[in-house]
Protein backbone atom coordinates (compact mmCIF):
# COMPACT_ATOMS: atom_id res chain seq x y z
CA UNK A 1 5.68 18.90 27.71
CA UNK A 2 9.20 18.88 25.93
CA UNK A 3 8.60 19.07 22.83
CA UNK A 4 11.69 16.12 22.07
CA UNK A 5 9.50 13.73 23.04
CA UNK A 6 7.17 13.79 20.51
CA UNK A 7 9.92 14.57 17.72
CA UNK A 8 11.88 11.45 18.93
CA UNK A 9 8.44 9.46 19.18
CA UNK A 10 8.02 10.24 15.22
CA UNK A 11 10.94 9.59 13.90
CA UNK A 12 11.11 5.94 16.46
CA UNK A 13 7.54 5.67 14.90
CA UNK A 14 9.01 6.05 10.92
CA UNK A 15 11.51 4.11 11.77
CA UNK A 16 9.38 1.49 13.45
CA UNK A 17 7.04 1.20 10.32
CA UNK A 18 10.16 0.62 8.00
CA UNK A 19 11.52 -2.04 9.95
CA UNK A 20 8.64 -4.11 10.32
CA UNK A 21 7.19 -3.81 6.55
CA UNK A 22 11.18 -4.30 5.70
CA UNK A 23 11.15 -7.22 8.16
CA UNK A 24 7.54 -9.18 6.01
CA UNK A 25 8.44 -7.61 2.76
CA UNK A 26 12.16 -10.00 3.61
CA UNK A 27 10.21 -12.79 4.37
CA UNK A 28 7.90 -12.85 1.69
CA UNK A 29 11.32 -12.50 -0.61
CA UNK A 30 13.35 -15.21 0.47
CA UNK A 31 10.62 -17.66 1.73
CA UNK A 32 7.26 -16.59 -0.83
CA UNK A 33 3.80 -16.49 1.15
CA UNK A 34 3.53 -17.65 4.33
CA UNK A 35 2.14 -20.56 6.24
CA UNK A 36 -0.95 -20.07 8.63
CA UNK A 37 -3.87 -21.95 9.68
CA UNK A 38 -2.86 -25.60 8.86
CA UNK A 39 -1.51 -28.06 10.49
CA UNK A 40 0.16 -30.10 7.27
CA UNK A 41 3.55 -30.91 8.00
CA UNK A 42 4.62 -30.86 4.49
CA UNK A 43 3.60 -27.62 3.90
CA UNK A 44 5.33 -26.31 6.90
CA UNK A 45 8.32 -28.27 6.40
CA UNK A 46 8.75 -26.20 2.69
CA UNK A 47 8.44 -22.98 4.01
CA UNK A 48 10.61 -23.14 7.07
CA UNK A 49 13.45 -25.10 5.34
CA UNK A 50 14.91 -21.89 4.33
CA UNK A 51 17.42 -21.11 6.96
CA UNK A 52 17.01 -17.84 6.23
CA UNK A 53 13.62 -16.93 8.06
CA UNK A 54 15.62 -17.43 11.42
CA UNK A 55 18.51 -15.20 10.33
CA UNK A 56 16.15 -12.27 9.27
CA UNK A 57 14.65 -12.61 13.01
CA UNK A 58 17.56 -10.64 14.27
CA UNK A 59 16.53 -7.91 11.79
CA UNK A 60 13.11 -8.37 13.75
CA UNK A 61 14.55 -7.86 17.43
CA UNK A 62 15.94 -4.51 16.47
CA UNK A 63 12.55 -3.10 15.62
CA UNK A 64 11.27 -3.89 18.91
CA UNK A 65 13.75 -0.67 20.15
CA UNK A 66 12.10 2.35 17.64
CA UNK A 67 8.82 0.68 18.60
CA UNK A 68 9.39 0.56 22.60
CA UNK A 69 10.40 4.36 21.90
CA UNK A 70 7.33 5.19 20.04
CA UNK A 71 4.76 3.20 22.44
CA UNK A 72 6.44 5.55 25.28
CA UNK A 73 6.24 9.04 23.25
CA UNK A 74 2.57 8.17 22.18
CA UNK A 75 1.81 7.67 25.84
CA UNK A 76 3.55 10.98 27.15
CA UNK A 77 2.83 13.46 24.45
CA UNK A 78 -1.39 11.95 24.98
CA UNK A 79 -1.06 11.86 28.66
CA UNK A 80 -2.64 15.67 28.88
CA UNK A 81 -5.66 15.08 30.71
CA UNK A 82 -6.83 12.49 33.02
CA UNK A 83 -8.40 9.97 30.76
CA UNK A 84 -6.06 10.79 28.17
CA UNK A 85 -3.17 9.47 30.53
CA UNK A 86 -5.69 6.44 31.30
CA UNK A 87 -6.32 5.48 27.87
CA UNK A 88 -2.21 5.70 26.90
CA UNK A 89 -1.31 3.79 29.99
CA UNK A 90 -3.42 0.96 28.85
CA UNK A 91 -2.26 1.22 25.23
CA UNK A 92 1.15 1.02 26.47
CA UNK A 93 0.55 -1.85 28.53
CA UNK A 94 -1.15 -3.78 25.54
CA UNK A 95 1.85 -2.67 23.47
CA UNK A 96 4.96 -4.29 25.94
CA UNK A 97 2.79 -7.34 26.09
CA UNK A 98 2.45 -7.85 22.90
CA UNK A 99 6.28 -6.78 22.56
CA UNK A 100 7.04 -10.02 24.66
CA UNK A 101 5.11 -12.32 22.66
CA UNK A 102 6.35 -10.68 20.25
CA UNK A 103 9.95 -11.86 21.03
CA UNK A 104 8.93 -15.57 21.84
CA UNK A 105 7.42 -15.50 18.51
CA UNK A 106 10.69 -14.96 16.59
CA UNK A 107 12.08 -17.17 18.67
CA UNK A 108 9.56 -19.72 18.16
CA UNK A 109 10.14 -19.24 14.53
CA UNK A 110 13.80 -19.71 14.22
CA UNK A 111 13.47 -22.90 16.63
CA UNK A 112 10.87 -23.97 13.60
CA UNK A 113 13.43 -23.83 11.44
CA UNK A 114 15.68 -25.44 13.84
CA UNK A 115 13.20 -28.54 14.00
CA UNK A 116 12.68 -28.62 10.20
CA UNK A 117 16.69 -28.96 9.84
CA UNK A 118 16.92 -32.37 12.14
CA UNK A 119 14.05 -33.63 11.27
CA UNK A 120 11.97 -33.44 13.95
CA UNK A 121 8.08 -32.91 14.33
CA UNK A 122 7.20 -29.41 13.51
CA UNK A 123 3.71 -29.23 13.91
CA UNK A 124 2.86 -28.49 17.73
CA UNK A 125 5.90 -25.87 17.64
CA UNK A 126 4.28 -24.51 14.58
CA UNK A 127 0.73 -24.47 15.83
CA UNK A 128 1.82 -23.03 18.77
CA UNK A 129 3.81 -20.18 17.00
CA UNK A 130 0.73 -19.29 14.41
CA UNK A 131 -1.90 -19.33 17.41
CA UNK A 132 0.37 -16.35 19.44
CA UNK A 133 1.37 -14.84 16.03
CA UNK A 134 -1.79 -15.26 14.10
CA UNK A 135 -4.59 -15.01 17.12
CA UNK A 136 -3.23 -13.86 19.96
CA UNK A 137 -1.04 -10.66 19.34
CA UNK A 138 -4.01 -9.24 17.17
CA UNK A 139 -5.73 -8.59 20.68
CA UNK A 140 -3.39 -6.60 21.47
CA UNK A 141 -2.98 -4.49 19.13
CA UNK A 142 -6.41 -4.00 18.55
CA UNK A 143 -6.81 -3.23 22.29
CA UNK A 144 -3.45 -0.46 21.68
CA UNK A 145 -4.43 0.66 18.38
CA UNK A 146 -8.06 1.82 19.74
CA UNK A 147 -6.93 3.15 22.94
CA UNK A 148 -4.48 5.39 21.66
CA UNK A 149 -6.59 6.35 19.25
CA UNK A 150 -9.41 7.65 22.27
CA UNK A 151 -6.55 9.26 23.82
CA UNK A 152 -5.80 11.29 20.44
CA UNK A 153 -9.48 12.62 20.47
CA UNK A 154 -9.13 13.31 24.18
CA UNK A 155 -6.13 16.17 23.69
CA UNK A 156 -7.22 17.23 20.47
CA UNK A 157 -3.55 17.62 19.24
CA UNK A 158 -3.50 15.29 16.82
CA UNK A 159 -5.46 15.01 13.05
CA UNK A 160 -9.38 14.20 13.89
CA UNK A 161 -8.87 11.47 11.06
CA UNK A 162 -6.57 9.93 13.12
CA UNK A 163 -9.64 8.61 15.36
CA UNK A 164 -11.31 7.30 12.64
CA UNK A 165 -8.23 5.28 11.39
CA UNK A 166 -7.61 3.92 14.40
CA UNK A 167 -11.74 2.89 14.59
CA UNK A 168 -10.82 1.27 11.22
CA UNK A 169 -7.77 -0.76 11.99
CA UNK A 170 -8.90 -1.49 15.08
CA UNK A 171 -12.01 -3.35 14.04
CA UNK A 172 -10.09 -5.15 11.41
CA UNK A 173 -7.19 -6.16 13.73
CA UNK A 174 -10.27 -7.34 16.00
CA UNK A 175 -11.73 -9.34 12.92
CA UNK A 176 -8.29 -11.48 11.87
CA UNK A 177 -8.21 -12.69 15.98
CA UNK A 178 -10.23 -14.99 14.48
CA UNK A 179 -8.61 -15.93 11.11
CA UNK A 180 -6.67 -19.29 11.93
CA UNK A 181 -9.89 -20.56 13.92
CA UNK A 182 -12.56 -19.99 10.89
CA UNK A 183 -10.42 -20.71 8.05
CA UNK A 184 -10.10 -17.11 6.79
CA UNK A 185 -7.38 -17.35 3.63
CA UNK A 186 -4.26 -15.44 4.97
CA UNK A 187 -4.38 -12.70 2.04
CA UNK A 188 -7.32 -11.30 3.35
CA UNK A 189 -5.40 -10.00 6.40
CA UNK A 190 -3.53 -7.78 4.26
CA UNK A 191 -5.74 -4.75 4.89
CA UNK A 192 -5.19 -4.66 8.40
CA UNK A 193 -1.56 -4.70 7.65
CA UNK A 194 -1.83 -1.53 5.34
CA UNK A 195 -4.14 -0.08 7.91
CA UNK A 196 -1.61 -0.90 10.77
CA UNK A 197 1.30 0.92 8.23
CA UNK A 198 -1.33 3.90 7.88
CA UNK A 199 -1.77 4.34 11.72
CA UNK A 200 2.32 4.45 11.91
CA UNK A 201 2.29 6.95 9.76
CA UNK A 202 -0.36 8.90 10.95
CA UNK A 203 0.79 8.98 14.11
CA UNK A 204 4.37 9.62 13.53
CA UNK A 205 3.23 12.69 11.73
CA UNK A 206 0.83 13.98 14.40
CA UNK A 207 3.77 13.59 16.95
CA UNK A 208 5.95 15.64 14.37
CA UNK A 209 3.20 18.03 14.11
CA UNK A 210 3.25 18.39 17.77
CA UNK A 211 6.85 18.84 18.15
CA UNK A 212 6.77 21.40 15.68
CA UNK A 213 4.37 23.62 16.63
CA UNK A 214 5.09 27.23 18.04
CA UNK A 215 4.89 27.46 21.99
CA UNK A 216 3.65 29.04 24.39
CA UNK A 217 5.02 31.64 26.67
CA UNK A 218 5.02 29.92 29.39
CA UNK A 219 6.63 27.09 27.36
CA UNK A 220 9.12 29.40 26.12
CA UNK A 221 9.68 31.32 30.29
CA UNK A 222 10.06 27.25 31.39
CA UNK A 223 12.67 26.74 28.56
């Protein structure tokens, strides 16, 4: 394998991992704490009349690029075997699905704000932006999360922890699926958000760590 890919995958992944803490972090600056799981108009109607949530969206598109590069290198650099290529193919299809909703969410979002500006009705918009945001995406990343994370233990290239952590934030990306529908306060998704960070990182590095290491000679005769 060229040994770019994986060095390009880890610094799209660092890269990635800035942009969308930056991207929340922004939010939760100019707007405070979010809305989720309700369906009160006046609640809604505060947070979204800042104009500014649909502005920092564009900030959002642009980390869909490091990410789409990082999905890819994941999938190539654990595509070394036959299940591993099985278990990254399906981790990179969860991964561009949940990049499209991903994209109709922001969009969703800024046409929120849209609504709250002219006074229209902003709950069915809302309720259908916090059930794809809040529900729906969290399958799939769960379902990429944990497959890549088989695939790591399948080419045994990458840190054995790395399985675990991906277990972990699996599980609890699994768990908040549910959040919106049972009432679960939206602080207590925060761990899967730090977990989801974690897994960035720790894959980013195992890519570097990849990239970096010494090869082969027939590596070196193909070069």
């Amino acid at each position: 394998m060229d040994r770019s890919v994986p060095r390009i995958g880890a610094w799209a992944g660092f890269i990635a991992v800035i942009g969308i803490m930056g991207y929340h972090i922004g939010l939760m600056l100019i707007a405070g704490p979010r809305v989720s799981g309700t369906v009160d108009a006046t609640a809604i109607e505060a947070y979204y009349a800042n104009e500014r949530i649909a502005l920092l969206g564009v900030e959002g598109f642009l980390v869909l690029v490091p990410f789409i590069v990082f999905l890819v290198a994941l999938r190539e650099t654990t595509a070394q075997t036959g299940m591993g290529r099985f278990l990254g193919t399906i981790a990179l299809a969860a991964g561009i699905v949940e990049l499209a909703a991903i994209l109709v969410e922001i969009s969703a979002q800024a046409a929120i704000v849209a609504a709250v500006s002219s006074g229209s009705d902003v709950v069915p918009l809302f309720r259908f932006w916090d059930v794809l945001y809040n529900s729906g995406t969290y399958v799939l990343e769960a379902t990429w999360v944990a497959a890549f994370g088989l695939a790591m233990r399948e080419t045994g290239t990458f840190p054995r922890w790395m399985v675990g952590l991906s277990a972990i934030t699996a599980v609890l990306l699994a768990v908040n699926v549910t959040a919106i529908w049972v009432g679960i306060p939206d602080q207590a998704t925060l761990p899967s958000a730090l977990a989801l960070a974690a897994w960035f990182v720790g894959a980013s590095l195992g890519l570097r760590r990849i990239a970096s290491e010494p090869r082969s000679v027939p590596e070196r005769l193909a070069a």
